[in-house]
N, C-alpha and C. Protein backbone atom coordinates (compact mmCIF):
# COMPACT_ATOMS: atom_id res chain seq x y z
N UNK A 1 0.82 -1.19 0.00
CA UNK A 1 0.00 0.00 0.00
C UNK A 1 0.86 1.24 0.00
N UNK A 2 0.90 2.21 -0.72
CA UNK A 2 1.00 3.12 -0.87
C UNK A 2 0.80 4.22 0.70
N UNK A 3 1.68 5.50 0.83
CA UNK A 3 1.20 5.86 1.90
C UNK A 3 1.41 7.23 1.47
N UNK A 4 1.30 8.09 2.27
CA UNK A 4 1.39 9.69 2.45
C UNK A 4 2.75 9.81 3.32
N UNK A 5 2.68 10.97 3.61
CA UNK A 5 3.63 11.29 5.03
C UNK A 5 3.82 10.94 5.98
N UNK A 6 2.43 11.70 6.51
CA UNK A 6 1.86 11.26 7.48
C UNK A 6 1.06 10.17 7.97
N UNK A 7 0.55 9.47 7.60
CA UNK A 7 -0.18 8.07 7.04
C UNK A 7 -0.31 7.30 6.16
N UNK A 8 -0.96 6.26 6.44
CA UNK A 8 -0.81 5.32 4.97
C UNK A 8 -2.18 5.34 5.16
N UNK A 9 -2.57 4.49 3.93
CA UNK A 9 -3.55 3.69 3.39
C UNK A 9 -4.33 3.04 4.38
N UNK A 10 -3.62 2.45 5.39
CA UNK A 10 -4.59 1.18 6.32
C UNK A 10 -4.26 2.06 7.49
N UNK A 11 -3.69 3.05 8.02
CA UNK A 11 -4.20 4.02 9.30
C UNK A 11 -5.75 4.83 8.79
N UNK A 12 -5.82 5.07 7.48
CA UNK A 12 -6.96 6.22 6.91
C UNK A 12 -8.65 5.10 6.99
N UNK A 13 -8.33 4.02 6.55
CA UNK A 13 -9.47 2.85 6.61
C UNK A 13 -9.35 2.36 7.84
N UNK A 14 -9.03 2.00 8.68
CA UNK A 14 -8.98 1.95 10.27
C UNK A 14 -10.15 3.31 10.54
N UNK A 15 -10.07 4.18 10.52
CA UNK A 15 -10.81 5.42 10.65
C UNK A 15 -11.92 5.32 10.07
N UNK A 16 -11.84 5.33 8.53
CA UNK A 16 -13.19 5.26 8.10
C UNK A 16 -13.86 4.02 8.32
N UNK A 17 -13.75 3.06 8.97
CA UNK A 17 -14.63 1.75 9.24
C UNK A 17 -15.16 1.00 8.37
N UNK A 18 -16.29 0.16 8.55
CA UNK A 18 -17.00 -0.28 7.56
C UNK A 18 -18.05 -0.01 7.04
N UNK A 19 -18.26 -0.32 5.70
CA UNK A 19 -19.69 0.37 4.40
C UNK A 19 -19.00 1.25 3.64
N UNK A 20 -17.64 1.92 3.65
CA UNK A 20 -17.55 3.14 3.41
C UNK A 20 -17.70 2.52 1.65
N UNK A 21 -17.43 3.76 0.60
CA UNK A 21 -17.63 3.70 -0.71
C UNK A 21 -16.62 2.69 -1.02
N UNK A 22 -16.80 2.03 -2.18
CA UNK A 22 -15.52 0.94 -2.66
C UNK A 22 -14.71 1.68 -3.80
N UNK A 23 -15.35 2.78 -3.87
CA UNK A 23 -14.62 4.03 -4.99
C UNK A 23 -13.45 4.47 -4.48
N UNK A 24 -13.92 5.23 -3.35
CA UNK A 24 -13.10 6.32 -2.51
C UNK A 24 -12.05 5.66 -1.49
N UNK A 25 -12.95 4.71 -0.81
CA UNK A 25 -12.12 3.79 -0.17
C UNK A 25 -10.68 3.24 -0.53
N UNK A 26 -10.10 3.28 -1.84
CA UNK A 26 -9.11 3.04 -1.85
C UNK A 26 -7.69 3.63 -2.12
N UNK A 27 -7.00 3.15 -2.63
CA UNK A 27 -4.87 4.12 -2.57
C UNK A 27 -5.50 5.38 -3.72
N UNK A 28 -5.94 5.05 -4.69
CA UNK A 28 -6.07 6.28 -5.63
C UNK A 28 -6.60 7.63 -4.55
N UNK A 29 -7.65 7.24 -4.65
CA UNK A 29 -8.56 8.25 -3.76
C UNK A 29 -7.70 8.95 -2.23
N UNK A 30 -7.53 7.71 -1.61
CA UNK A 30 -6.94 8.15 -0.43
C UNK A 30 -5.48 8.92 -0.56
N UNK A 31 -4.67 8.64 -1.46
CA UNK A 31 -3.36 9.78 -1.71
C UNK A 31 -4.18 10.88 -2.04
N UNK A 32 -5.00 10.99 -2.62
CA UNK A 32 -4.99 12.39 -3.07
C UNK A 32 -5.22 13.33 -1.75
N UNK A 33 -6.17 12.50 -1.37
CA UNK A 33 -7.05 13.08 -0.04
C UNK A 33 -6.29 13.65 1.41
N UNK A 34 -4.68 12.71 1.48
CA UNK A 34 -3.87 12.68 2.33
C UNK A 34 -3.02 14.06 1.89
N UNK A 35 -2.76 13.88 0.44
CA UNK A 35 -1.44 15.18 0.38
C UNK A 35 -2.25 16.13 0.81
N UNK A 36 -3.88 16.44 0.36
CA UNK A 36 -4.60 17.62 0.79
C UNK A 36 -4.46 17.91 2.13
N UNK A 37 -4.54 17.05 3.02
CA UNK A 37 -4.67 16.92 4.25
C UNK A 37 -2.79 17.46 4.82
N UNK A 38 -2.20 16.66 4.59
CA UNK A 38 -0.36 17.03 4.54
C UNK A 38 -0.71 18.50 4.33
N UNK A 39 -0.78 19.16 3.02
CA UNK A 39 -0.91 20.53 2.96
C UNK A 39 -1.54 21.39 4.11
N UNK A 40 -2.52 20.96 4.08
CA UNK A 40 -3.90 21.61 4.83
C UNK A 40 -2.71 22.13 6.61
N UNK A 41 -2.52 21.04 7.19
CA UNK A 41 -1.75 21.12 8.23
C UNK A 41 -0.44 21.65 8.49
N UNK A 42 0.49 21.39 6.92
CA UNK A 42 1.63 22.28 6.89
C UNK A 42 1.18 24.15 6.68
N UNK A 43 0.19 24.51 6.22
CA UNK A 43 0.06 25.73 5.95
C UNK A 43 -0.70 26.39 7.33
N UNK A 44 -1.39 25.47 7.73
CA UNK A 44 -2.14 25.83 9.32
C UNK A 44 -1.02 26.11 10.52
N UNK A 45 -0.17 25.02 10.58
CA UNK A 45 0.78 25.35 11.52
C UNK A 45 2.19 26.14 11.17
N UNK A 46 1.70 26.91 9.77
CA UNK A 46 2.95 27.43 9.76
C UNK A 46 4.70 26.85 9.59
N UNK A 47 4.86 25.60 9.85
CA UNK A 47 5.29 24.43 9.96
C UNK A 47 5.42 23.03 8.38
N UNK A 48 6.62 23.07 7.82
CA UNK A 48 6.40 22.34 6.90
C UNK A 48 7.02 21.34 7.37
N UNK A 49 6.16 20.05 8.29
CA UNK A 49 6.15 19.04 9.04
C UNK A 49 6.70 18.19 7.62
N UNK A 50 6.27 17.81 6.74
CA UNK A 50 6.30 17.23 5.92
C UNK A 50 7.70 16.52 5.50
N UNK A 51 8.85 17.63 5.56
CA UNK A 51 10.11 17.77 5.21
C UNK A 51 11.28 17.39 6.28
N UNK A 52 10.34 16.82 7.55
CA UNK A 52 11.09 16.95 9.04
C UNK A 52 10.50 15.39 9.13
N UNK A 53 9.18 14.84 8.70
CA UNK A 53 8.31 14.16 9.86
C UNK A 53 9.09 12.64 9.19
N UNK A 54 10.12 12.01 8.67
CA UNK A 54 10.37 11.03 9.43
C UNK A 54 11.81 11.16 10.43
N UNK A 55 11.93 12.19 10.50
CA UNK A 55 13.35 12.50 11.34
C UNK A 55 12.13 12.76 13.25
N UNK A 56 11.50 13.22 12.55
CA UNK A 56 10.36 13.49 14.28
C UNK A 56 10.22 11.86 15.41
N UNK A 57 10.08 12.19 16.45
CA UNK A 57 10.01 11.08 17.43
C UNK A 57 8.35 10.61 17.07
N UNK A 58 8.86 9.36 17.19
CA UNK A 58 7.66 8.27 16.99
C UNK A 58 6.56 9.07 17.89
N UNK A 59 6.40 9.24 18.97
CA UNK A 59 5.53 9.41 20.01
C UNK A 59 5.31 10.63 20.23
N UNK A 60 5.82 11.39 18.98
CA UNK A 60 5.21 13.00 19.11
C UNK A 60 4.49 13.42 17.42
N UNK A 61 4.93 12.18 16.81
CA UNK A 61 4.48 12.69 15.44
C UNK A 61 3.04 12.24 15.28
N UNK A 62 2.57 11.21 16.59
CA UNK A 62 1.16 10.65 16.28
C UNK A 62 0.11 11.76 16.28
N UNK A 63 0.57 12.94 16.49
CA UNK A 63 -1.07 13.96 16.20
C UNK A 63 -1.02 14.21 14.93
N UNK A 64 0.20 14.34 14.27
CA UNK A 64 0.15 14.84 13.00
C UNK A 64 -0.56 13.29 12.10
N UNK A 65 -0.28 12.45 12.25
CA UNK A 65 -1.00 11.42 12.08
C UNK A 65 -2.49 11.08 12.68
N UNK A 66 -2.99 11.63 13.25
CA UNK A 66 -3.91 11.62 13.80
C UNK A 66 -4.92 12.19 12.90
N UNK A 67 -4.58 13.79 12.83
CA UNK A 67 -4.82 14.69 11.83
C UNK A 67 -5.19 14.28 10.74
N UNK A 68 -4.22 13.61 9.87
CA UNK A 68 -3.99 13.65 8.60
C UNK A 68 -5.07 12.45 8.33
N UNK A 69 -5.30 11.54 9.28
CA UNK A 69 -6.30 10.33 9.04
C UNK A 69 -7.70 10.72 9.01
N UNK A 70 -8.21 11.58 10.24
CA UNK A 70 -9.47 11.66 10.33
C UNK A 70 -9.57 12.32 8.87
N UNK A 71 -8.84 13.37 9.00
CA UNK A 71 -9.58 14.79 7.69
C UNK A 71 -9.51 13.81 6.40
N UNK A 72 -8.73 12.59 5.93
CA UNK A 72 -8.48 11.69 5.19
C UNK A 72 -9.93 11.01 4.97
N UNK A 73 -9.92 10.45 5.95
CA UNK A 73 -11.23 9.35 6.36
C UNK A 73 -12.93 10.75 6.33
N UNK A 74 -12.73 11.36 6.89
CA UNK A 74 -13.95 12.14 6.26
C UNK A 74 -14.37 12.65 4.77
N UNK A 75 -12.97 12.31 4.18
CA UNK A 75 -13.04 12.60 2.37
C UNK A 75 -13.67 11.60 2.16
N UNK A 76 -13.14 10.17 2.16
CA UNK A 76 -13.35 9.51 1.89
C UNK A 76 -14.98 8.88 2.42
N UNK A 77 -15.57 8.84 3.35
CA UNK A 77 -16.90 8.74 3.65
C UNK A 77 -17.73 10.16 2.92
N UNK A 78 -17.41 10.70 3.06
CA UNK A 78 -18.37 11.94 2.13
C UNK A 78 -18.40 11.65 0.79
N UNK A 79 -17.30 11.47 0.43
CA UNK A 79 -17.74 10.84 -1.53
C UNK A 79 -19.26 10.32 -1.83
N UNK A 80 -19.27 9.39 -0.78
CA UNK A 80 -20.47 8.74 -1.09
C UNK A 80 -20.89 8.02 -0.23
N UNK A 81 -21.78 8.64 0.64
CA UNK A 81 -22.56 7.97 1.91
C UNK A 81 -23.56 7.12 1.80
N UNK A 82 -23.92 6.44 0.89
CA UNK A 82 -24.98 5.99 0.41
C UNK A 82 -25.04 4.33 1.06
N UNK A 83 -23.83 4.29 1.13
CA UNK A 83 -23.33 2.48 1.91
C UNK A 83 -24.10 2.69 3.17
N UNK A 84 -24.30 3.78 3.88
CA UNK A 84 -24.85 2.99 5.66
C UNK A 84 -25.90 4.40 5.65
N UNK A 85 -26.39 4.21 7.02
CA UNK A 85 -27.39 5.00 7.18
C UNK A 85 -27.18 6.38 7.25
N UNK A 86 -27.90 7.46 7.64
CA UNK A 86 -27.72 8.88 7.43
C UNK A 86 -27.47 8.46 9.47
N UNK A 87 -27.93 8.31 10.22
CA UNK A 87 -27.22 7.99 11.50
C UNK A 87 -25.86 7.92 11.97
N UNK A 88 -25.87 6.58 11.13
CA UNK A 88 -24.19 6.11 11.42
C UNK A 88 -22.52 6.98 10.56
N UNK A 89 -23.76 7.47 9.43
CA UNK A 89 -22.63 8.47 8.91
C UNK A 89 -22.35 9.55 9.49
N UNK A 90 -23.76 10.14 10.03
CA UNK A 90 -23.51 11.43 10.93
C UNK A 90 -22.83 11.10 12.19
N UNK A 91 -22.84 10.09 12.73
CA UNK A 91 -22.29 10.05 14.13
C UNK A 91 -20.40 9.75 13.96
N UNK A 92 -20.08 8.89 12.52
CA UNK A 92 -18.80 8.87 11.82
C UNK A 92 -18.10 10.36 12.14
N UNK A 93 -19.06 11.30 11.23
CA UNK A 93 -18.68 12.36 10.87
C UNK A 93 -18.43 12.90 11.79
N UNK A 94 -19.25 13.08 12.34
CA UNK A 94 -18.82 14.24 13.92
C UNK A 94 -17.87 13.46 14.77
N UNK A 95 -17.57 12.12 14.96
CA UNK A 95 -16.14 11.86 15.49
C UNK A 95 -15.20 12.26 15.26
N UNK A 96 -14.88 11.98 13.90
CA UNK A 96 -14.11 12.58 13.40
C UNK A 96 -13.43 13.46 13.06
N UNK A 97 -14.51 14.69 12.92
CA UNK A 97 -14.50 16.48 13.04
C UNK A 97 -14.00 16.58 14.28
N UNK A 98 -14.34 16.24 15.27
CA UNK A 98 -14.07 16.66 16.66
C UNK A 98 -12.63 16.27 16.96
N UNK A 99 -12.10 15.04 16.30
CA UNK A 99 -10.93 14.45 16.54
C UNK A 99 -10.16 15.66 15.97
N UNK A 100 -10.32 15.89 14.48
CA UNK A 100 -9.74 16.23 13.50
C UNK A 100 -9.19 17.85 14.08
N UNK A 101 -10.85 18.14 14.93
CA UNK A 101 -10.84 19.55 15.57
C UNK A 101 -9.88 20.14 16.95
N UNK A 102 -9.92 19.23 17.12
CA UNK A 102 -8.64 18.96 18.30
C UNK A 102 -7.05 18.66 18.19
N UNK A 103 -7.08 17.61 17.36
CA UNK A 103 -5.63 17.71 16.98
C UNK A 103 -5.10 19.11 16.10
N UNK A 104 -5.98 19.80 15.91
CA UNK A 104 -5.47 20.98 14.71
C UNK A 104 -5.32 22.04 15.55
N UNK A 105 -6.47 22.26 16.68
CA UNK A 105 -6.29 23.23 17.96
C UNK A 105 -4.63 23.14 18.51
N UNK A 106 -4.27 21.74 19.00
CA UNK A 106 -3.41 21.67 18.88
C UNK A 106 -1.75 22.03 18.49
N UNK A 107 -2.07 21.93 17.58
CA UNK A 107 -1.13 21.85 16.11
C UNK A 107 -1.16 23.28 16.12
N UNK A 108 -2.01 24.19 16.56
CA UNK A 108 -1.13 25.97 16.04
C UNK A 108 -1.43 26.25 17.41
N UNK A 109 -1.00 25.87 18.09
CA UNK A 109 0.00 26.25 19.42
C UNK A 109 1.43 26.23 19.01
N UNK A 110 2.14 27.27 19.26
CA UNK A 110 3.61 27.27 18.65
C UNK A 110 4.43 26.37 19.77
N UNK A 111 4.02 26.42 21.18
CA UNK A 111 4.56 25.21 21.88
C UNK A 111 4.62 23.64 21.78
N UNK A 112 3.34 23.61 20.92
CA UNK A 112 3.13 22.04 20.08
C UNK A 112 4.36 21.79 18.99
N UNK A 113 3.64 22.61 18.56
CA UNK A 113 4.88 22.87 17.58
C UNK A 113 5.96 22.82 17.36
N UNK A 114 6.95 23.60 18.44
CA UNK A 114 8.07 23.22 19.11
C UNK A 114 8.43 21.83 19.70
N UNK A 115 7.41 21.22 20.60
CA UNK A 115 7.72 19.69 21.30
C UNK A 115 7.63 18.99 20.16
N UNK A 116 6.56 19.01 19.22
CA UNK A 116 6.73 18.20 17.92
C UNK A 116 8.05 18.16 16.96
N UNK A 117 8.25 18.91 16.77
CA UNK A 117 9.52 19.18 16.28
C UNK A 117 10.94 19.12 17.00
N UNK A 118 11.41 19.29 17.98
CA UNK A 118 12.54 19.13 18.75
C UNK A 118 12.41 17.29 18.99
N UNK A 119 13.57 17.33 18.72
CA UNK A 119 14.38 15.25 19.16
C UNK A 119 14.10 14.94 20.42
């Protein structure tokens, strides 16, 4: 499998669960969805994590991975919700947002920033 930066392929489907689309659900779809996501977070934190993150400590780079999965995994269930109920997608969704919403709160704290980045 193919991966991103920050994630691969089977951290982003771990997230999105099961029913999701058999379109979106897979490496095509999900790279695209990830570099967006890579971007999205390098331009938010000011921070081009991207160029640093396999030199970063295992146990500080998991938000940026964190990040990069949910906002990943919500592309990918929005394509096409049509697999599960309007329930279970909405309750998906807002996990996710909230995850997604937190690790990013996060992430532009310049002290995050700093511990993320320092060895």
């Amino acid at each position: 499998m193919a991966t991103g930066i920050f994630c691969s392929v089977a951290d982003v489907q771990k997230f999105v669960g099961a029913n999701a689309s058999t379109v979106s659900n897979t490496e095509a779809y999900i790279d695209v969805y990830t570099s967006c996501a890579e971007s999205y977070i390098n331009a938010v934190t000011g921070k081009n994590f991207s160029d640093t993150y396999a030199s970063l400590n295992a146990d500080k780079k998991g938000i940026l991975k964190l990040a990069a999965s949910c906002w990943t995994a919500i592309m990918v269930l929005n394509y096409d919700p049509t697999e599960m109920s309007a329930r279970e997608f909405e309750t998906r969704i807002d996990v996710l947002t909230m995850l997604f919403n937190k690790a990013m709160q996060q992430l532009k704290e310049p002290s995050v920033i700093k511990f993320v980045s320092d060895a």
